[in-house]
C-alpha atoms as a PDB file:
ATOM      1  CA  UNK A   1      15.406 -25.329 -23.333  1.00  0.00           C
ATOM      2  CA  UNK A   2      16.994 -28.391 -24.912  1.00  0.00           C
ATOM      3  CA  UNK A   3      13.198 -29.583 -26.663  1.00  0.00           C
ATOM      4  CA  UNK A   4      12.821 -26.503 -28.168  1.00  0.00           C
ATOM      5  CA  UNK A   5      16.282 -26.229 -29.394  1.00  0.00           C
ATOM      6  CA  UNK A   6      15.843 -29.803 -30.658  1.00  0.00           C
ATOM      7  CA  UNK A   7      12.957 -29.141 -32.385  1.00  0.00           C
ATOM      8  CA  UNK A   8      13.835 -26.228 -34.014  1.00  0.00           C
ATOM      9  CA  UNK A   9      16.868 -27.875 -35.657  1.00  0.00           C
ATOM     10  CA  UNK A  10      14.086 -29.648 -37.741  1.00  0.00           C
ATOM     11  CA  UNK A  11      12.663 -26.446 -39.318  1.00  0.00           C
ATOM     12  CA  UNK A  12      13.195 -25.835 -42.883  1.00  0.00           C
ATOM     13  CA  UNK A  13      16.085 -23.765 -42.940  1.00  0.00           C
ATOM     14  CA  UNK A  14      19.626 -23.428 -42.113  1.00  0.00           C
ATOM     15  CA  UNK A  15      19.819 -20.334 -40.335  1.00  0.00           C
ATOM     16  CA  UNK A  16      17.232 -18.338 -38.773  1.00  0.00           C
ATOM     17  CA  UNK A  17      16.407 -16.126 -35.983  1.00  0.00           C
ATOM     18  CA  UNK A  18      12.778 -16.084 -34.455  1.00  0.00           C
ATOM     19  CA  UNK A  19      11.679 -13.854 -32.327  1.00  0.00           C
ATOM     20  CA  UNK A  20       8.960 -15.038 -29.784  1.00  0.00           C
ATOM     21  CA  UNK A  21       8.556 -15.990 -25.953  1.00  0.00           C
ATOM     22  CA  UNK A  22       8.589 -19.010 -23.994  1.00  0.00           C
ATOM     23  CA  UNK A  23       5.593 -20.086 -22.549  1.00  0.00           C
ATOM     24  CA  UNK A  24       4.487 -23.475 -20.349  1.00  0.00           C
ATOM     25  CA  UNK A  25       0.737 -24.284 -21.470  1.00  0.00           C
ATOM     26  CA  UNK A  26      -2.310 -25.315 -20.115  1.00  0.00           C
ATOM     27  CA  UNK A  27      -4.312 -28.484 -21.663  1.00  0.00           C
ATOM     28  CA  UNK A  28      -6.558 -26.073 -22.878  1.00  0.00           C
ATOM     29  CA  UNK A  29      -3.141 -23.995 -24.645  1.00  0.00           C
ATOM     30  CA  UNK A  30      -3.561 -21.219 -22.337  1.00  0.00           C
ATOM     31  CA  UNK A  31       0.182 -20.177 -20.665  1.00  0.00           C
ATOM     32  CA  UNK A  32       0.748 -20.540 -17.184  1.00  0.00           C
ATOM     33  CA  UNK A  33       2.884 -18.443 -16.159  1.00  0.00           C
ATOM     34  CA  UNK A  34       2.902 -19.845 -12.432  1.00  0.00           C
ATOM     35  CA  UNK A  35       4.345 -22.859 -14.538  1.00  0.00           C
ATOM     36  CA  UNK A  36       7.487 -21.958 -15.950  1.00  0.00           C
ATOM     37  CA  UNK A  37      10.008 -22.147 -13.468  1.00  0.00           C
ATOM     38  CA  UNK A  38       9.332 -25.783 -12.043  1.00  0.00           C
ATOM     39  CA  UNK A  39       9.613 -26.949 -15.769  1.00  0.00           C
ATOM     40  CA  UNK A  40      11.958 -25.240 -16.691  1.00  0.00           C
ATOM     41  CA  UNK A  41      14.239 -26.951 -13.996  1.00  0.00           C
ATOM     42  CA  UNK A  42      12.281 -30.479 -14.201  1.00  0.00           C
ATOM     43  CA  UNK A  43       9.730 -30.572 -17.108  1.00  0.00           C
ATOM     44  CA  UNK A  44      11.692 -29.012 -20.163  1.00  0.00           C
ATOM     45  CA  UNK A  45       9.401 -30.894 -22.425  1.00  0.00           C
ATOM     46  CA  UNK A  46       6.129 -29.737 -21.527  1.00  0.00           C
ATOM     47  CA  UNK A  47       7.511 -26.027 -22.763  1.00  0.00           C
ATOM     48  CA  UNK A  48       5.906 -24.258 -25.926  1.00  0.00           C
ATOM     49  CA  UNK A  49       8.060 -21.449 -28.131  1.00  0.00           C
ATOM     50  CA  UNK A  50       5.369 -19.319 -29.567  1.00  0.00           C
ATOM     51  CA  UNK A  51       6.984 -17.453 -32.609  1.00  0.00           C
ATOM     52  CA  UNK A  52       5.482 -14.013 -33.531  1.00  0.00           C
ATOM     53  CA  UNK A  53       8.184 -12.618 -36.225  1.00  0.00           C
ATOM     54  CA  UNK A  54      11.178 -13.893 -38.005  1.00  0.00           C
ATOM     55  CA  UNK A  55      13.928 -11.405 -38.463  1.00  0.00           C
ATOM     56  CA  UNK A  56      16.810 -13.602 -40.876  1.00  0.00           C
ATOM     57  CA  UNK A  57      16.445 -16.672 -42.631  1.00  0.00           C
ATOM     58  CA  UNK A  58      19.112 -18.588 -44.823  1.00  0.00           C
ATOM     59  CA  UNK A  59      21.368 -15.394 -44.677  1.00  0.00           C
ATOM     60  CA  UNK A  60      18.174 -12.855 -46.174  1.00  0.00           C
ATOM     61  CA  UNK A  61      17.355  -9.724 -43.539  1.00  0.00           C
ATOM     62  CA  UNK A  62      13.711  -9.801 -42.992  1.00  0.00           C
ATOM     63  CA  UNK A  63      13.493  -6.971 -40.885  1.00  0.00           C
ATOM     64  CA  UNK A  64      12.440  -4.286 -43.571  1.00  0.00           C
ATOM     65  CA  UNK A  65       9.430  -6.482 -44.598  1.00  0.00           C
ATOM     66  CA  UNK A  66       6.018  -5.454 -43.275  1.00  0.00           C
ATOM     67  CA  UNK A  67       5.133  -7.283 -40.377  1.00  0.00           C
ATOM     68  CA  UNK A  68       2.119  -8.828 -42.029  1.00  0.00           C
ATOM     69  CA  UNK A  69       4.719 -10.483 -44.625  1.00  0.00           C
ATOM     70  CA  UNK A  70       7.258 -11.296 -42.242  1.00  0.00           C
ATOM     71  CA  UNK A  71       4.326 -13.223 -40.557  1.00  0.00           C
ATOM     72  CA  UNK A  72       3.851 -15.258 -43.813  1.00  0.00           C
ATOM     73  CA  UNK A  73       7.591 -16.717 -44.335  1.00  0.00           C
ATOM     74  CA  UNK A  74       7.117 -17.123 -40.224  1.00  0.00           C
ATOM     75  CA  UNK A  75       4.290 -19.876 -40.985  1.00  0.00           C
ATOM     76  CA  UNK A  76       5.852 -21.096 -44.002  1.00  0.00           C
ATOM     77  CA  UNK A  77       9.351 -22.017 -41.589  1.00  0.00           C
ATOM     78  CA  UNK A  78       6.890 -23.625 -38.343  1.00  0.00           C
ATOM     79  CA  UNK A  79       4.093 -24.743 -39.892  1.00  0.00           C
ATOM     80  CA  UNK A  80       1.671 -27.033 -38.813  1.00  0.00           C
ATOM     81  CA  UNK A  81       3.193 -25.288 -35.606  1.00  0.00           C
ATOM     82  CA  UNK A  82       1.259 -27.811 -33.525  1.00  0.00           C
ATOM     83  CA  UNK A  83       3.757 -29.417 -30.862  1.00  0.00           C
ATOM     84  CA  UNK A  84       6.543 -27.328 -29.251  1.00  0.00           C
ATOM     85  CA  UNK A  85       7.225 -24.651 -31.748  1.00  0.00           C
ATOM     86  CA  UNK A  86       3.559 -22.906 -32.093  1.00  0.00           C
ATOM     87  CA  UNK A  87       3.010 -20.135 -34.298  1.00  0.00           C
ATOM     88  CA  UNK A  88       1.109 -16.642 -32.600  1.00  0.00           C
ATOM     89  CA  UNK A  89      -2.072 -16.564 -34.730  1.00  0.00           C
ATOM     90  CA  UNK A  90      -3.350 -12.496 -35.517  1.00  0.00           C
ATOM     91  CA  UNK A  91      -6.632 -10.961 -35.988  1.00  0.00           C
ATOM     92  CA  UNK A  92      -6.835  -7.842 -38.143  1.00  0.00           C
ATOM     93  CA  UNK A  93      -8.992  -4.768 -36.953  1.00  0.00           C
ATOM     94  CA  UNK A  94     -11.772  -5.446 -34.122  1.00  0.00           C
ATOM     95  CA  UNK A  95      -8.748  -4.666 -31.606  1.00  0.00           C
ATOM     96  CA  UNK A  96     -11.003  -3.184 -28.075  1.00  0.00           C
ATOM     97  CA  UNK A  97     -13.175  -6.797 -28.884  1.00  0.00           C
ATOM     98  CA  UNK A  98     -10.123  -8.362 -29.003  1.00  0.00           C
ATOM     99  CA  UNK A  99      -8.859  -7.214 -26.149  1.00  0.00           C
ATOM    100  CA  UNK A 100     -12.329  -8.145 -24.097  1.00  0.00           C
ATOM    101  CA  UNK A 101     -11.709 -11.806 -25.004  1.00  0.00           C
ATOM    102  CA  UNK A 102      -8.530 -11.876 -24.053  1.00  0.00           C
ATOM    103  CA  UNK A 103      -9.298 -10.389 -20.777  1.00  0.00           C
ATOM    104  CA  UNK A 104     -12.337 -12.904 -20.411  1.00  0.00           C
ATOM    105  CA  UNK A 105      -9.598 -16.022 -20.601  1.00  0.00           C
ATOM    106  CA  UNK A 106      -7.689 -14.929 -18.118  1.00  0.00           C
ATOM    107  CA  UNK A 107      -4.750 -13.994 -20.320  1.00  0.00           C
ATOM    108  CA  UNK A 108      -1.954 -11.674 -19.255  1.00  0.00           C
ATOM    109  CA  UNK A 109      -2.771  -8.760 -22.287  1.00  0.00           C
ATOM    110  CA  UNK A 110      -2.290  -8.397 -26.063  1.00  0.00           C
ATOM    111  CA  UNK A 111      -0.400  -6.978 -28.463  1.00  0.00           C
ATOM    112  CA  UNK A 112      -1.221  -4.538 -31.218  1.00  0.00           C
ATOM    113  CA  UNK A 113       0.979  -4.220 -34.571  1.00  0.00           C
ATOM    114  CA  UNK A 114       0.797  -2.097 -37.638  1.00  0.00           C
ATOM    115  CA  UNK A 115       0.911  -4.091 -40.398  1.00  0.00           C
ATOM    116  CA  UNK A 116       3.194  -2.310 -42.316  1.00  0.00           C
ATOM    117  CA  UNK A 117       5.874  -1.843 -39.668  1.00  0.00           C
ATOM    118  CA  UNK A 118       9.078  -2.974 -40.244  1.00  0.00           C
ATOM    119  CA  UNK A 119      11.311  -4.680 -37.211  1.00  0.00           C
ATOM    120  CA  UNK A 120      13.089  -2.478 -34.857  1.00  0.00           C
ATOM    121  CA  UNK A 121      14.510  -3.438 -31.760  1.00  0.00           C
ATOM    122  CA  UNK A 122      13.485  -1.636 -28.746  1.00  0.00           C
ATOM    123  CA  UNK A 123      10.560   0.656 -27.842  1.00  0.00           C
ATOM    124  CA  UNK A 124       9.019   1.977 -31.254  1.00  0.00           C
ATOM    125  CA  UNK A 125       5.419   3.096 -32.041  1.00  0.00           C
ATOM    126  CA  UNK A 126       4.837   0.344 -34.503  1.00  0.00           C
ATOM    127  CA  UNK A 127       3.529  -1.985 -31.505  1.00  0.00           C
ATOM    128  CA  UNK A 128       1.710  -1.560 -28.542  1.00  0.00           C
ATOM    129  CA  UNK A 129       1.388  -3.871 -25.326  1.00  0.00           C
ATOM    130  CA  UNK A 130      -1.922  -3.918 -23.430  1.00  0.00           C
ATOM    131  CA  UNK A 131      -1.561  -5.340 -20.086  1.00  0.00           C
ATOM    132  CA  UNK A 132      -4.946  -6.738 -18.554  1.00  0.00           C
ATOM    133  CA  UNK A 133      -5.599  -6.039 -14.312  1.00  0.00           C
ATOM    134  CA  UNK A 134      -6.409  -8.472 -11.604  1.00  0.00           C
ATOM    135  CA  UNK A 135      -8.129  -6.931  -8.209  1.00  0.00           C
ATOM    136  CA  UNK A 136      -7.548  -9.194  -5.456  1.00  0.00           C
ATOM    137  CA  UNK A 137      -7.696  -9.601  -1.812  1.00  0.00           C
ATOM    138  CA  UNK A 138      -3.669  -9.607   0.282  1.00  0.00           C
ATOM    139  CA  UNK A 139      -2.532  -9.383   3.962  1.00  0.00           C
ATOM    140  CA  UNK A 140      -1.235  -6.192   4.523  1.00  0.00           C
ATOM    141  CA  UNK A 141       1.463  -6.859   6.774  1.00  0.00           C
ATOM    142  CA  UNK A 142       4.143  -3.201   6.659  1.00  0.00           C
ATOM    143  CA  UNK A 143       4.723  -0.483   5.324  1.00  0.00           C
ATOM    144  CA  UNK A 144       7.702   1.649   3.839  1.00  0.00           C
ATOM    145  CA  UNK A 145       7.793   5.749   3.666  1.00  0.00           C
ATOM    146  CA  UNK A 146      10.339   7.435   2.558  1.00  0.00           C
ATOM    147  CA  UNK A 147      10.192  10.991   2.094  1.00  0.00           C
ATOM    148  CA  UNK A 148       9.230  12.486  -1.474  1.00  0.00           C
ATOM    149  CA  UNK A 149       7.831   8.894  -2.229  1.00  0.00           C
ATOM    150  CA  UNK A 150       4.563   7.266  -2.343  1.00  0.00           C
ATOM    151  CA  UNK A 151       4.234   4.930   0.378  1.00  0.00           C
ATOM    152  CA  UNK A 152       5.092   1.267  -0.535  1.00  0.00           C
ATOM    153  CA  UNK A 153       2.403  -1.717   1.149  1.00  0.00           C
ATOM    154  CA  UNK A 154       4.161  -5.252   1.655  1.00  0.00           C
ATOM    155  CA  UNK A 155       1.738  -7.612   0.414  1.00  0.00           C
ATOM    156  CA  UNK A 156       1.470 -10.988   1.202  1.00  0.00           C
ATOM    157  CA  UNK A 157      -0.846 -13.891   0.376  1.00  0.00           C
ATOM    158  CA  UNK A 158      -1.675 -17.257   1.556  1.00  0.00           C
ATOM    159  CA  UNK A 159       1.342 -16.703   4.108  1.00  0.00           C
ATOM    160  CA  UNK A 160       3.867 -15.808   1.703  1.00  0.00           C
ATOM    161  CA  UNK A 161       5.844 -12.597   0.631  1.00  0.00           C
ATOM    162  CA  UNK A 162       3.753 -11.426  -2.615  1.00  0.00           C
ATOM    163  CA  UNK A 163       5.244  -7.792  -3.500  1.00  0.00           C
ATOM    164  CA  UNK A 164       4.932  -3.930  -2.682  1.00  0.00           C
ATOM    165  CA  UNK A 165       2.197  -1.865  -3.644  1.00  0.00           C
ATOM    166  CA  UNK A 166       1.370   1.678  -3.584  1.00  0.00           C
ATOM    167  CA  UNK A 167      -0.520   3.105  -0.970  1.00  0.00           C
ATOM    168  CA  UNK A 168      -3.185   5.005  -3.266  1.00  0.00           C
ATOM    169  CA  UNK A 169      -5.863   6.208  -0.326  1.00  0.00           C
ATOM    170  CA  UNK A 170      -7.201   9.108   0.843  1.00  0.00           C
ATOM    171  CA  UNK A 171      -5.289  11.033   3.368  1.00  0.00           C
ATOM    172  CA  UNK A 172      -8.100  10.065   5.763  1.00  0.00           C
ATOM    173  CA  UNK A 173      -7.793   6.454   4.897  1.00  0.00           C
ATOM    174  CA  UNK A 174      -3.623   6.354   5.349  1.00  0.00           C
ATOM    175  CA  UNK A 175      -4.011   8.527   8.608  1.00  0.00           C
ATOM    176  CA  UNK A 176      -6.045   5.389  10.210  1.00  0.00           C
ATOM    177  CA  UNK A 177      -4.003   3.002   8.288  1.00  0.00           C
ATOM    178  CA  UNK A 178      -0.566   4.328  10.280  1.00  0.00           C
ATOM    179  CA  UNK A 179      -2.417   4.424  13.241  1.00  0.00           C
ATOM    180  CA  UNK A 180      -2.182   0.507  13.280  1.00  0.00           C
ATOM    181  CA  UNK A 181       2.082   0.769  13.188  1.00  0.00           C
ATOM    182  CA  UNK A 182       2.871  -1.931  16.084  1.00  0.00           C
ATOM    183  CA  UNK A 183       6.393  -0.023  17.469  1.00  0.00           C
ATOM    184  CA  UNK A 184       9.179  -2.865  17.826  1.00  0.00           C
ATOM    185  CA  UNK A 185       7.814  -4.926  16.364  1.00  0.00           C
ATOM    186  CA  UNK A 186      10.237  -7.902  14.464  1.00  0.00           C
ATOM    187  CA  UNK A 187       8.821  -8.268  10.666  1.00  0.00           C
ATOM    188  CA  UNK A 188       7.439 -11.840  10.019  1.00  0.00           C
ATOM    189  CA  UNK A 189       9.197 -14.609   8.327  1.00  0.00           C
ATOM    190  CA  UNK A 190      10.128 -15.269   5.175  1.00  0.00           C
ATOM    191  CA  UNK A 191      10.369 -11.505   3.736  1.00  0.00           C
ATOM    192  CA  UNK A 192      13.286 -10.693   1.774  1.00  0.00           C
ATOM    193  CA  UNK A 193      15.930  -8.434   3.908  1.00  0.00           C
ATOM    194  CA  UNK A 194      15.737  -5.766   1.364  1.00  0.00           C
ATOM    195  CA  UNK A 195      12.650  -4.652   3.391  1.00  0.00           C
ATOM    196  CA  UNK A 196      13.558  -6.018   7.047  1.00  0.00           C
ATOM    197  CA  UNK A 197      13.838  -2.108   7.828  1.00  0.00           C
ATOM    198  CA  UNK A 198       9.846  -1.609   7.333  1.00  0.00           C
ATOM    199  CA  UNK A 199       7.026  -0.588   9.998  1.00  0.00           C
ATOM    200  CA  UNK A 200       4.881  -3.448  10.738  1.00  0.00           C
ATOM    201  CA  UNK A 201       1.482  -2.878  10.782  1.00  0.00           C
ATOM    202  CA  UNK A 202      -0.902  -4.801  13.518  1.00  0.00           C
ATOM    203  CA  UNK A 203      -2.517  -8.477  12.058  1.00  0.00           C
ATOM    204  CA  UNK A 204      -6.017  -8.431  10.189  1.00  0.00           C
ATOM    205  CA  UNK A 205      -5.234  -5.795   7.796  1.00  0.00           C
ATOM    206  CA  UNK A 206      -6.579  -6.498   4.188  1.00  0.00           C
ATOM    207  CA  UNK A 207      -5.678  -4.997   1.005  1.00  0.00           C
ATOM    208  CA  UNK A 208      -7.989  -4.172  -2.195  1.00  0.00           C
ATOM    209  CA  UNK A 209      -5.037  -4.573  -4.764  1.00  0.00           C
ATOM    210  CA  UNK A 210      -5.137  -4.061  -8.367  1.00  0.00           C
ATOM    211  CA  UNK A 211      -2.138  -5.474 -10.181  1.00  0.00           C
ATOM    212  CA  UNK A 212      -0.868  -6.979 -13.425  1.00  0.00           C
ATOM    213  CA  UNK A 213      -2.357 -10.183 -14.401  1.00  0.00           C
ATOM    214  CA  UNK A 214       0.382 -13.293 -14.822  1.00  0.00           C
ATOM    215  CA  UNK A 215       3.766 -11.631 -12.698  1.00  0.00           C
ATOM    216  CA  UNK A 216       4.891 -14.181  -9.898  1.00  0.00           C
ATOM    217  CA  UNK A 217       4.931 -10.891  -7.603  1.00  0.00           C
ATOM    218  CA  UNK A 218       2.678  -7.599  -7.499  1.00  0.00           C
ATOM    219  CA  UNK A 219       4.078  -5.739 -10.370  1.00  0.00           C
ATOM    220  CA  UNK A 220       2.578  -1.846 -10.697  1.00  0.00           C
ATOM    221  CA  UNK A 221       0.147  -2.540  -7.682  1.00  0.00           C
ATOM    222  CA  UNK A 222      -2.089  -0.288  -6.382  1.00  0.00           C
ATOM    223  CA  UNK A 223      -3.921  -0.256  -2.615  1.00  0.00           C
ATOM    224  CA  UNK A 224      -7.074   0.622  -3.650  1.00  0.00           C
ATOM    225  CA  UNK A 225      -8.596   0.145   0.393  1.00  0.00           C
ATOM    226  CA  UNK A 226      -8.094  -1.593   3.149  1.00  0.00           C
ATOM    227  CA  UNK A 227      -9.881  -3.402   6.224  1.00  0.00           C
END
């Protein structure tokens, strides 16, 4: 992360600590998640830090400010916040519209604040994280059942190992699904040898899969149907 390092050395102030994530954006300033780790090892300089809070700055503990007046000294250190450091704008109120837009751009979720909150690390109910869905299309190619768990799909798209998801049919639907377990036989290539031990289901099986939007693998995926 050597740009953004570099460019945060030119911020007014001496000390600080930021809080925010690293992201590798689109032309259009949308992050692409799919992105990061090819510049991260090549392209360090087409990265983006987007602040969101500042917790210290010059030796003063910010954290007991409100959040909508830490957010003030936060534009004050990175404005214009146009090249590598960018600054997370806010919207106050309208938060289920909000939410629709961001879904609409294809962006990974938001997150909600009270204004007032002060800044705790860790889980606290002064901010919420809302996580848009993707439904999508995968080759079902095994399956894993163990007993007193749900049954676990491997996914995989476009020939490549995408993830596990949860086998969430009716008992109908799974009967006829395990129906198509192929005895013997040797799991394709390229899986991981965490799941080597898996039953392999015949070709042609698709997946209906709803998942998080912007993981590199299914992350809290669902098997919705299959065909």
């Amino acid at each position: 992360y050597w740009p953004i390092v570099a460019a945060v050395e030119e911020l007014p102030a001496k000390s600080l600590i930021l809080d925010g994530e690293m992201i590798a954006p689109d032309p259009n300033g949308r992050p692409n998640f799919h992105e990061m780790h090819s510049r991260m090892a090549w392209n360090a300089e087409l990265l983006a830090f987007v602040a969101f809070d500042i917790l210290h700055r010059d030796g003063d503990d910010l954290r007991s400010l409100p959040a909508i007046e830490r957010k003030a000294i936060l534009w004050e250190v990175v404005k214009p916040a146009k090249g590598i450091i960018q600054y997370s704008e806010h919207v106050e109120a309208n938060g289920a519209a909000f939410f629709a837009a961001a879904d609409n751009m294809g962006l990974e979720g938001i997150v909600s604040k009270r204004r007032s909150s002060p800044y705790r690390s860790g889980p606290s109910d002064g901010w919420v994280e809302t996580k848009c869905w993707e439904v999508g299309d995968f080759d079902l190619l095994g399956s894993r059942r163990e007993p007193g768990k749900a049954p676990q799909g491997i996914m995989a798209r476009g020939g490549k190992y995408a993830g596990s998801a949860t086998v969430a049919l009716t008992k109908e639907k799974r009967e006829r699904l395990w129906d198509q377990v192929r005895k013997g036989r040797s799991p394709p290539p390229g899986l991981p040898k965490a799941i080597s031990k898996a039953e392999w289901l015949k070709p042609g099986i698709t997946a209906r899969v709803r998942y998080l939007r912007g993981e590199p693998k299914l992350r809290h995926a669902t098997v919705e149907d299959v065909r």
